[in-house]
PDB file of N, CA and C in Angstrom:
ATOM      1  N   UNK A   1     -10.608  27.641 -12.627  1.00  0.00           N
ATOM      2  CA  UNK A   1      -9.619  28.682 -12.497  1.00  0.00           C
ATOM      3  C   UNK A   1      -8.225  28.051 -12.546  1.00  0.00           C
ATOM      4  N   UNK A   2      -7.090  28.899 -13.198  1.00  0.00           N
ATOM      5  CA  UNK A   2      -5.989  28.090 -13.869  1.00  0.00           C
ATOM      6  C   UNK A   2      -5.359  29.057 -12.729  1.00  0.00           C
ATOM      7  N   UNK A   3      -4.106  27.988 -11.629  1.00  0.00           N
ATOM      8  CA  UNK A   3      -3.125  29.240 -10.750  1.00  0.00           C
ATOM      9  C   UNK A   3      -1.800  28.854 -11.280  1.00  0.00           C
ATOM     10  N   UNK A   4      -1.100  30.045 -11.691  1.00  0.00           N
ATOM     11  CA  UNK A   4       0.517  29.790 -12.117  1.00  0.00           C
ATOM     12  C   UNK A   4       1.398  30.762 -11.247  1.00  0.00           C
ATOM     13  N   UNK A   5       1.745  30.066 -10.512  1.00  0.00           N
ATOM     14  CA  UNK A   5       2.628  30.705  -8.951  1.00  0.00           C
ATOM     15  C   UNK A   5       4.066  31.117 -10.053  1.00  0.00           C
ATOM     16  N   UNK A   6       4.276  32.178  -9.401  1.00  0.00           N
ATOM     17  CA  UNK A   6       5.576  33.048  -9.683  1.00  0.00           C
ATOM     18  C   UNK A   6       6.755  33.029  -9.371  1.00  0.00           C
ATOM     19  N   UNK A   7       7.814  33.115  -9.843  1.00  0.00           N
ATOM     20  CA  UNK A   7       9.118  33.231  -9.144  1.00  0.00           C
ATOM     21  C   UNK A   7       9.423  31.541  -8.099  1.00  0.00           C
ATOM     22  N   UNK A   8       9.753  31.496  -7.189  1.00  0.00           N
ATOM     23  CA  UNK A   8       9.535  30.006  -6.377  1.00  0.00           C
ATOM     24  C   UNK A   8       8.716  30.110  -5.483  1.00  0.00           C
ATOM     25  N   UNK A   9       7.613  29.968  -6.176  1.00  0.00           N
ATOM     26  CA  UNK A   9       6.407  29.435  -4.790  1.00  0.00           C
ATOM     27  C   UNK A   9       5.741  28.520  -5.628  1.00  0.00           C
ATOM     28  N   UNK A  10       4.937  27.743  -4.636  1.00  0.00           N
ATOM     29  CA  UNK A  10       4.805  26.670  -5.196  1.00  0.00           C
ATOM     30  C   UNK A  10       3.208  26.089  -4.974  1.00  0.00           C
ATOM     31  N   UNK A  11       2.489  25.900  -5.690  1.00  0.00           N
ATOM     32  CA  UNK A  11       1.019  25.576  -5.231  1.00  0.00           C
ATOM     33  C   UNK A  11       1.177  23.999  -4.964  1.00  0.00           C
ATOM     34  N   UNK A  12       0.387  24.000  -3.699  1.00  0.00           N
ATOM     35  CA  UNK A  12       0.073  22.221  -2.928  1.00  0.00           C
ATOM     36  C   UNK A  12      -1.095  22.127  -2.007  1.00  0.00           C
ATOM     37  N   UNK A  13      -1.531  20.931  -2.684  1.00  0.00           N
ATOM     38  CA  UNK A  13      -2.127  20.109  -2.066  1.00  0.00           C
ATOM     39  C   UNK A  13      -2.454  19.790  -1.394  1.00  0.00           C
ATOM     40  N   UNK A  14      -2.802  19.780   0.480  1.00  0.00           N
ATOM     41  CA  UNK A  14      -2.762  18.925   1.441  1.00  0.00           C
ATOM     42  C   UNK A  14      -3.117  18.099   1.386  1.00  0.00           C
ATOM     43  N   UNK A  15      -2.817  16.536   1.380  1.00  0.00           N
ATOM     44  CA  UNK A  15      -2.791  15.227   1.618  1.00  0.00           C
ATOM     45  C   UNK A  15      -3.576  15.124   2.868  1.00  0.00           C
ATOM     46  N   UNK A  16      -5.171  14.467   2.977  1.00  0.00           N
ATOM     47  CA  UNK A  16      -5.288  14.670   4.201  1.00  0.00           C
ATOM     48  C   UNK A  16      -5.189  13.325   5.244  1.00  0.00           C
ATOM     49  N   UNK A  17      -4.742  13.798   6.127  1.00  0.00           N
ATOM     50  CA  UNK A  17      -4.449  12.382   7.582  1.00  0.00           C
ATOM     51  C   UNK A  17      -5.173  11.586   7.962  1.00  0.00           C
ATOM     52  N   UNK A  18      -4.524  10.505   8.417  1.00  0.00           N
ATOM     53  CA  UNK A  18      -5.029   8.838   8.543  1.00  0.00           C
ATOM     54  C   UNK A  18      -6.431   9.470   9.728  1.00  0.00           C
ATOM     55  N   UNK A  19      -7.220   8.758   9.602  1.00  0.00           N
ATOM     56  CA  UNK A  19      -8.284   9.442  10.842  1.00  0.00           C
ATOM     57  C   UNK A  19      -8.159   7.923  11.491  1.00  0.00           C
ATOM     58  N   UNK A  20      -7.270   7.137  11.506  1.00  0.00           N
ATOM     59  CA  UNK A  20      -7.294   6.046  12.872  1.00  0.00           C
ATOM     60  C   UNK A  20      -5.987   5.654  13.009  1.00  0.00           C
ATOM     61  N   UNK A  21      -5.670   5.414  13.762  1.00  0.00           N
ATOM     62  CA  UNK A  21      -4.431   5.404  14.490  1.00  0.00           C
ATOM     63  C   UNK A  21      -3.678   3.336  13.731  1.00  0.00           C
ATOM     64  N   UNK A  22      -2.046   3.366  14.070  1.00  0.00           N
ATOM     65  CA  UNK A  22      -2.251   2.120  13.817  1.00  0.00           C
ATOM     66  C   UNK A  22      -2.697   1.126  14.625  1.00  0.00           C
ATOM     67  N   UNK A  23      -2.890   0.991  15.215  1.00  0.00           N
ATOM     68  CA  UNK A  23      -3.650   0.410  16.367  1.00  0.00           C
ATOM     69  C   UNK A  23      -5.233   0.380  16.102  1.00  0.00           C
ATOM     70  N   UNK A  24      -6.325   1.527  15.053  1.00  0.00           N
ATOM     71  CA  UNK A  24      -7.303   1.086  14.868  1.00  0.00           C
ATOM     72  C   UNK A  24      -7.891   2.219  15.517  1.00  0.00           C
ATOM     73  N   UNK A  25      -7.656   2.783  16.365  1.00  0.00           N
ATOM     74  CA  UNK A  25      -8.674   3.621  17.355  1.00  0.00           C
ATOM     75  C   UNK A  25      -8.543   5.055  16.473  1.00  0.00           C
ATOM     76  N   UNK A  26      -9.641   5.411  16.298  1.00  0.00           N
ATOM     77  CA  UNK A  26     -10.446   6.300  15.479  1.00  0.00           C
ATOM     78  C   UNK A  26     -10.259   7.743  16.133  1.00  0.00           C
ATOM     79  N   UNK A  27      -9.686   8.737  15.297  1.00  0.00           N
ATOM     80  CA  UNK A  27      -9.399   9.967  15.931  1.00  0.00           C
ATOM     81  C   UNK A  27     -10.390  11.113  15.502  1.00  0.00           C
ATOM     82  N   UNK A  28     -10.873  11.323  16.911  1.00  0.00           N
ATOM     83  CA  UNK A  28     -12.028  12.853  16.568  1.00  0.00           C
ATOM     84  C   UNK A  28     -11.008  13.930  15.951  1.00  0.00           C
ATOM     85  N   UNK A  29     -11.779  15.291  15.190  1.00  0.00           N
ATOM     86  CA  UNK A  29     -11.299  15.829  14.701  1.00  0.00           C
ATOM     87  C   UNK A  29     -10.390  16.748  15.213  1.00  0.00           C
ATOM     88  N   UNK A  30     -10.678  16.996  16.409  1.00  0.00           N
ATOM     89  CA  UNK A  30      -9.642  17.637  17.330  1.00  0.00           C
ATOM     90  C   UNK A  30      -8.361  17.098  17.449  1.00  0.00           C
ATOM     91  N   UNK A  31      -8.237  15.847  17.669  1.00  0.00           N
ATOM     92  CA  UNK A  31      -7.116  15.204  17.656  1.00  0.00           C
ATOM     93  C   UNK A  31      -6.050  15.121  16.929  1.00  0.00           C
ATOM     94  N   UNK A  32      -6.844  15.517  15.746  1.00  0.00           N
ATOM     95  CA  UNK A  32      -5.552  15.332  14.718  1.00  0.00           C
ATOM     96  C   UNK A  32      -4.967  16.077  14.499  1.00  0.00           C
ATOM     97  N   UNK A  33      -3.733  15.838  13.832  1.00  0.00           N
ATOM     98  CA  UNK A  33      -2.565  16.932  13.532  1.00  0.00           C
ATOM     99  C   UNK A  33      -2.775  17.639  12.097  1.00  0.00           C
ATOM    100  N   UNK A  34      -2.175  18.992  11.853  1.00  0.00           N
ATOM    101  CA  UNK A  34      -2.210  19.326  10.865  1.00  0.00           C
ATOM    102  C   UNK A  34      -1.551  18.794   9.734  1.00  0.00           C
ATOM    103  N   UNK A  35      -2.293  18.007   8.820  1.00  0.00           N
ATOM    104  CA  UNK A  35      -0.972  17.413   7.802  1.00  0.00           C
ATOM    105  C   UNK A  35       0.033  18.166   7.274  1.00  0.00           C
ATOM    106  N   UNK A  36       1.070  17.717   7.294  1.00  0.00           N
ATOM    107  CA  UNK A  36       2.208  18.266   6.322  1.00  0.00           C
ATOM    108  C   UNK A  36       2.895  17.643   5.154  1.00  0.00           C
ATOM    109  N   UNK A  37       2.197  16.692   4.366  1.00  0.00           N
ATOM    110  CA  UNK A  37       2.113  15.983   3.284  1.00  0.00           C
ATOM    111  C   UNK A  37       1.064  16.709   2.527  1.00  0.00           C
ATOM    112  N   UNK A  38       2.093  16.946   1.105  1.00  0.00           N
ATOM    113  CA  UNK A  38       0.791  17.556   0.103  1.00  0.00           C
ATOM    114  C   UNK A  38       1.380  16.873  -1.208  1.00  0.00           C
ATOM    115  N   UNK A  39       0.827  17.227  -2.189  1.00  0.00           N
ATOM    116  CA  UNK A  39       0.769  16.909  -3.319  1.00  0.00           C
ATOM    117  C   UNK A  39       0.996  18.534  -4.224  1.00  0.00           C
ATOM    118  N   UNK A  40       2.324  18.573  -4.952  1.00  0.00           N
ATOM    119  CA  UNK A  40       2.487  19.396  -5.834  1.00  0.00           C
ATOM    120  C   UNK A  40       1.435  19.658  -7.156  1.00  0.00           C
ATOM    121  N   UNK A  41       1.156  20.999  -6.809  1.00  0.00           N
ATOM    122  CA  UNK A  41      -0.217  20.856  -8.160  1.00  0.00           C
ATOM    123  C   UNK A  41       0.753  21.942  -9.460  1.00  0.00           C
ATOM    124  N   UNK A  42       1.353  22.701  -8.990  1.00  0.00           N
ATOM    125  CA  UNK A  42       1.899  23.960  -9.719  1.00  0.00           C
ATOM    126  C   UNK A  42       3.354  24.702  -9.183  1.00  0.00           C
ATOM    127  N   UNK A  43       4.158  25.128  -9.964  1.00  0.00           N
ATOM    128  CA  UNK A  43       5.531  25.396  -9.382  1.00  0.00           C
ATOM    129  C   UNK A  43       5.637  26.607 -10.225  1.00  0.00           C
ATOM    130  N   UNK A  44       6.235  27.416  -9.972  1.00  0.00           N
ATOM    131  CA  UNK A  44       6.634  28.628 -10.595  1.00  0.00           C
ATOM    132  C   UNK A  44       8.160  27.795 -11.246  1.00  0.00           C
ATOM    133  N   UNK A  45       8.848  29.321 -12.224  1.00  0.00           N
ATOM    134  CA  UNK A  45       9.854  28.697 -13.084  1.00  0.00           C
ATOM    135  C   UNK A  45      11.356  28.805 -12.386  1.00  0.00           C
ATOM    136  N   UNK A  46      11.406  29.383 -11.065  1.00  0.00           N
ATOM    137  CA  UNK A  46      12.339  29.624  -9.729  1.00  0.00           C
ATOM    138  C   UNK A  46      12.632  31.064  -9.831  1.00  0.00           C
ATOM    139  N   UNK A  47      13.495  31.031  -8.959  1.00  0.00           N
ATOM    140  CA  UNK A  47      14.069  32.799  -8.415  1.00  0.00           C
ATOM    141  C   UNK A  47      15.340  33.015  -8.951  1.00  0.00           C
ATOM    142  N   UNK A  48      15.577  34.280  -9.143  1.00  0.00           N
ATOM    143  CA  UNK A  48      16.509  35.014 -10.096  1.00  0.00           C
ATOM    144  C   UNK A  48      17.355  34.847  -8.598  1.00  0.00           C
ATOM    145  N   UNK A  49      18.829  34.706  -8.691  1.00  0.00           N
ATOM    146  CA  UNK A  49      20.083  35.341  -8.215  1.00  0.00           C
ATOM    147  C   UNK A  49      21.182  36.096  -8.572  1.00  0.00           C
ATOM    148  N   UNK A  50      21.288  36.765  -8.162  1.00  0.00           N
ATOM    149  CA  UNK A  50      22.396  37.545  -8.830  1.00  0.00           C
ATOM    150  C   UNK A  50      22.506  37.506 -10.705  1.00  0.00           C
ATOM    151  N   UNK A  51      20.828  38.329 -10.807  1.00  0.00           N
ATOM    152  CA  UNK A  51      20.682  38.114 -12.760  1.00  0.00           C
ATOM    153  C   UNK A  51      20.613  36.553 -13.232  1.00  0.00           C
ATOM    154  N   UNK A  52      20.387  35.623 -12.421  1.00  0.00           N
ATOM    155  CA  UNK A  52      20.688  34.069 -13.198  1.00  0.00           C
ATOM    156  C   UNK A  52      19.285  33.317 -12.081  1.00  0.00           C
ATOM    157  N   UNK A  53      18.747  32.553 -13.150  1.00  0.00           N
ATOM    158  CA  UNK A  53      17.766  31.828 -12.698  1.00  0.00           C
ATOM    159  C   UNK A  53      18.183  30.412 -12.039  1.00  0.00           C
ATOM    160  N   UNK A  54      17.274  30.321 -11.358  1.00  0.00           N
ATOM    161  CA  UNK A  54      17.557  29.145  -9.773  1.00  0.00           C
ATOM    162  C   UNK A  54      16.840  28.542 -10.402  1.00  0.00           C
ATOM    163  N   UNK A  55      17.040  27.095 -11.121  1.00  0.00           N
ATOM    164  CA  UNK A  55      15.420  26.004 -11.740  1.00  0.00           C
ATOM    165  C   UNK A  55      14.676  26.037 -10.164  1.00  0.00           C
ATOM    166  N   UNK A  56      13.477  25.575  -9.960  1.00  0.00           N
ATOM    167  CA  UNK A  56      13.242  24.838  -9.420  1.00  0.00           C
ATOM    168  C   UNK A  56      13.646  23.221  -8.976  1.00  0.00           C
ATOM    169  N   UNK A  57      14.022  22.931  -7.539  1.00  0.00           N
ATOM    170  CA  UNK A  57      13.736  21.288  -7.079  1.00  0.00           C
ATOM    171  C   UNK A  57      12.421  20.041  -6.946  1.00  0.00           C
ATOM    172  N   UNK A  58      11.633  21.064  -7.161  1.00  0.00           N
ATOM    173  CA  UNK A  58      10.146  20.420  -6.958  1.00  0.00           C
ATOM    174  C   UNK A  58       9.705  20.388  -8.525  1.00  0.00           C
ATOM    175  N   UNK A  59       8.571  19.363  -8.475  1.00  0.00           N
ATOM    176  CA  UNK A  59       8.100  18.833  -9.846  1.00  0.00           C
ATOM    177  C   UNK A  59       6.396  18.781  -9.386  1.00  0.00           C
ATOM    178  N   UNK A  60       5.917  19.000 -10.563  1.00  0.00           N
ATOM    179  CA  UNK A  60       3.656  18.597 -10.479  1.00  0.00           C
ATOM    180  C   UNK A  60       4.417  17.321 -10.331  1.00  0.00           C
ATOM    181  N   UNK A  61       3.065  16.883  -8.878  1.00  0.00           N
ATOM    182  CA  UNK A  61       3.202  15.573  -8.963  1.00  0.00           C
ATOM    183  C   UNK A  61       3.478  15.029  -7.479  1.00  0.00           C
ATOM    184  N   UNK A  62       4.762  15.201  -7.418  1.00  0.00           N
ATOM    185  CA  UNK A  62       5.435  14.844  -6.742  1.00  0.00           C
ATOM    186  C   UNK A  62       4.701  15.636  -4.954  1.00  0.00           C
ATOM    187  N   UNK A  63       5.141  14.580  -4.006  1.00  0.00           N
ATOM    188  CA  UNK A  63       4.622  14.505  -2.543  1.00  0.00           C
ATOM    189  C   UNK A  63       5.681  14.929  -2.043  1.00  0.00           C
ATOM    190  N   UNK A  64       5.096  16.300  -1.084  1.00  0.00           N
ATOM    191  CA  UNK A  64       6.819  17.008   0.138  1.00  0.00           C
ATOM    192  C   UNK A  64       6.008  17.172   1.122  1.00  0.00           C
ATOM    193  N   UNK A  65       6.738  17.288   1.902  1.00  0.00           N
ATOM    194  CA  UNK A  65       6.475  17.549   3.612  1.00  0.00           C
ATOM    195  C   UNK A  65       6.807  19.190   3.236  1.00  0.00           C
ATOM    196  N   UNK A  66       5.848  19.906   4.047  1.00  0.00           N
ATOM    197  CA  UNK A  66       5.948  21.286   3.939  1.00  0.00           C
ATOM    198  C   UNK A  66       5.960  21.503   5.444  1.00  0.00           C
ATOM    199  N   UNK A  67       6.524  22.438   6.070  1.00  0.00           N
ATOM    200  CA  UNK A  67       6.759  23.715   7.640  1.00  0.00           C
ATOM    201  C   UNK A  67       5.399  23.425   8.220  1.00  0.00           C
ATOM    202  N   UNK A  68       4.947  23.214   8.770  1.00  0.00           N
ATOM    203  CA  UNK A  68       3.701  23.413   9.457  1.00  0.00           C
ATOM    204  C   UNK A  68       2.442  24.542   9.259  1.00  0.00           C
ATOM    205  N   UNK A  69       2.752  25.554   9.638  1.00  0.00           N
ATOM    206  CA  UNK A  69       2.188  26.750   9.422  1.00  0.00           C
ATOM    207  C   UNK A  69       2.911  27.653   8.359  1.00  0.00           C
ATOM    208  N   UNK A  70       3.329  27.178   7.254  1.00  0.00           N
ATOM    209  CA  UNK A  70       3.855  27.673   6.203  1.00  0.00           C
ATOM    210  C   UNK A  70       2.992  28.109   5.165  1.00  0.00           C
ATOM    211  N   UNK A  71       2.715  29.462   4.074  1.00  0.00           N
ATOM    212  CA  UNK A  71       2.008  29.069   3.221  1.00  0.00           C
ATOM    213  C   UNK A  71       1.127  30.062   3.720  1.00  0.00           C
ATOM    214  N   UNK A  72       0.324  30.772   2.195  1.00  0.00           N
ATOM    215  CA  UNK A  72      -1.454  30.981   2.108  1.00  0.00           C
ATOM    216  C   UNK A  72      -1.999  29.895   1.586  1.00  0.00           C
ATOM    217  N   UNK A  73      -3.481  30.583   2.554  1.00  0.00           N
ATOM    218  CA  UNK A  73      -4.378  29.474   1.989  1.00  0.00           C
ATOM    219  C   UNK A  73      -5.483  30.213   1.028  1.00  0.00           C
ATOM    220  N   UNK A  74      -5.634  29.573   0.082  1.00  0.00           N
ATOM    221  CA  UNK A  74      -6.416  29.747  -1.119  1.00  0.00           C
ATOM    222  C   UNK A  74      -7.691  28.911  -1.311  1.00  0.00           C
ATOM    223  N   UNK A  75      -8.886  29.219  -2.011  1.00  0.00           N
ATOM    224  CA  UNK A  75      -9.712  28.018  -2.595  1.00  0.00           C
ATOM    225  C   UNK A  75      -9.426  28.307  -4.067  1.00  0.00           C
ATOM    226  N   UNK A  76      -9.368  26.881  -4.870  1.00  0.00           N
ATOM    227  CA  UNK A  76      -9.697  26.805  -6.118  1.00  0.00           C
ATOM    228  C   UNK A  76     -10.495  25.956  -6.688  1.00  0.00           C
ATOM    229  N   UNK A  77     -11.588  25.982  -7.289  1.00  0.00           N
ATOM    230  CA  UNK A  77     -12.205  25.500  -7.559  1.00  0.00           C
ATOM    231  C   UNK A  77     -12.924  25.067  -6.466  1.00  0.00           C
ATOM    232  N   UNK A  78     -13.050  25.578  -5.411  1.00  0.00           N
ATOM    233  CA  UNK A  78     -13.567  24.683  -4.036  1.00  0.00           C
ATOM    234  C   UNK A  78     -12.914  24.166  -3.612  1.00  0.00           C
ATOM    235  N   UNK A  79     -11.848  23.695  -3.776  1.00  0.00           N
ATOM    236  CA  UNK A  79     -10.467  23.144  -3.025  1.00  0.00           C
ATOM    237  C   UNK A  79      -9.436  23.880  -2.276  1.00  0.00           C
ATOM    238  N   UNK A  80      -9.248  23.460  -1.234  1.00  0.00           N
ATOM    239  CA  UNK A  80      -8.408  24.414  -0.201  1.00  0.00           C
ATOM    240  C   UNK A  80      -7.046  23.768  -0.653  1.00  0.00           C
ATOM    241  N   UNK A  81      -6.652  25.265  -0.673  1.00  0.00           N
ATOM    242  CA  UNK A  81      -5.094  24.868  -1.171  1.00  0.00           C
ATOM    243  C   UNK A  81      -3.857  25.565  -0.604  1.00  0.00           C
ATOM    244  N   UNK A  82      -2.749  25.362  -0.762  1.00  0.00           N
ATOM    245  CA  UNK A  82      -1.538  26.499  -0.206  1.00  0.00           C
ATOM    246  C   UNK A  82      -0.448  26.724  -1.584  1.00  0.00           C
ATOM    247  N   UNK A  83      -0.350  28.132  -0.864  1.00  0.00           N
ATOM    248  CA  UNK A  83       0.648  28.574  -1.560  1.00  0.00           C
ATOM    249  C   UNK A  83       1.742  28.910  -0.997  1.00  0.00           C
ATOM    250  N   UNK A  84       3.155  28.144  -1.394  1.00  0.00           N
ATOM    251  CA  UNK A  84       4.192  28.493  -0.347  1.00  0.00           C
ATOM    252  C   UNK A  84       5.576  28.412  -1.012  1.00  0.00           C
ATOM    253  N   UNK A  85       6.602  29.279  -0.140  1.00  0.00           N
ATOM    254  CA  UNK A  85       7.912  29.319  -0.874  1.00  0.00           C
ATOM    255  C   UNK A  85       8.233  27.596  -1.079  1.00  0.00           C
ATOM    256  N   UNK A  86       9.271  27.723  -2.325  1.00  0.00           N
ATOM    257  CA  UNK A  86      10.277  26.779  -1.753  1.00  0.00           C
ATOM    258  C   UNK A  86      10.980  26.458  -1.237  1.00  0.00           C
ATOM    259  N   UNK A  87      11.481  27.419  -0.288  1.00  0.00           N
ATOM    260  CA  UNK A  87      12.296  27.055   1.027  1.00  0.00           C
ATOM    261  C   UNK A  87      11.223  26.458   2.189  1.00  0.00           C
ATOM    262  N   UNK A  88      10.066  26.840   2.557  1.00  0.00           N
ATOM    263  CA  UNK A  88       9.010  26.016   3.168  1.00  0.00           C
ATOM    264  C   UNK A  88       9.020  24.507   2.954  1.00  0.00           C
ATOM    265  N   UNK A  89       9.369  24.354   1.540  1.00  0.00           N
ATOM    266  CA  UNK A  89       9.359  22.472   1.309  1.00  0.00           C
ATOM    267  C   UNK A  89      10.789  22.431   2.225  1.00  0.00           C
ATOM    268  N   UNK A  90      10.225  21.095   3.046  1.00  0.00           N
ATOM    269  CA  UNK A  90      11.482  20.577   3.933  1.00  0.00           C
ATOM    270  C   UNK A  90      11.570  19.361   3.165  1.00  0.00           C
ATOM    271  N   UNK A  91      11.230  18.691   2.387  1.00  0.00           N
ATOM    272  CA  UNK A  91      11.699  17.292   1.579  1.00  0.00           C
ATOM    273  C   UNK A  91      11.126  16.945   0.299  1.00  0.00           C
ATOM    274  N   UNK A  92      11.127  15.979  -0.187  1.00  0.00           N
ATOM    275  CA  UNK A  92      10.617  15.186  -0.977  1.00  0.00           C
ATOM    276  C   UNK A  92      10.145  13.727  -0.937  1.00  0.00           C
ATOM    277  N   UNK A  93       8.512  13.194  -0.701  1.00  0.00           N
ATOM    278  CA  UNK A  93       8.512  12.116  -0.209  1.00  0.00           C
ATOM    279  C   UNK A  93       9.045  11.045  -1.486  1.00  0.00           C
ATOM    280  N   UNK A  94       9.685   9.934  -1.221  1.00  0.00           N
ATOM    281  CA  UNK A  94       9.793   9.131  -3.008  1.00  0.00           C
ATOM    282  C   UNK A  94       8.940   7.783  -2.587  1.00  0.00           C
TER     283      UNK A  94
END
């Protein structure tokens, strides 16, 4: 299944988290935090303002820290995925 997000939202990835600490000690699943590192899979072409198109800042590819609880969640292909504005992206990892 092919997803082409609309206007600025943006399909990603979750990147999923270290399961041991640096120190080595191994974290049950409870423990861990919700990642907020994903991987850009799909970007819409941005949002109209005032009649004039906004490009997008985000690129396929590229790794952002997204809001925490930001976003639907989708499966594609069997893969859990989100769909979320681009104001939800808080960065760009380089």
């Amino acid at each position: 299944m092919t997803v082409k997000p609309l206007a600025d939202k943006v399909l990603i990835k979750m990147i999923e988290a270290e399961e041991t600490t640096k120190g080595g000690i191994i974290l049950a699943s409870a423990a861990k935090e919700k990642p907020q590192v994903a991987e850009v899979i799909a970007a819409g072409p941005g949002d109209t303002v005032d009649g004039k198109l906004v490009p997008m800042t985000v690129e396929v590819g590229q790794k952002v820290i997204v809001s925490k609880y930001a976003g639907t969640e989708i499966k594609v292909d069997g893969e859990d995925m989100l769909i979320v504005r681009q104001n939800d992206i808080l960065a760009i990892v380089e």
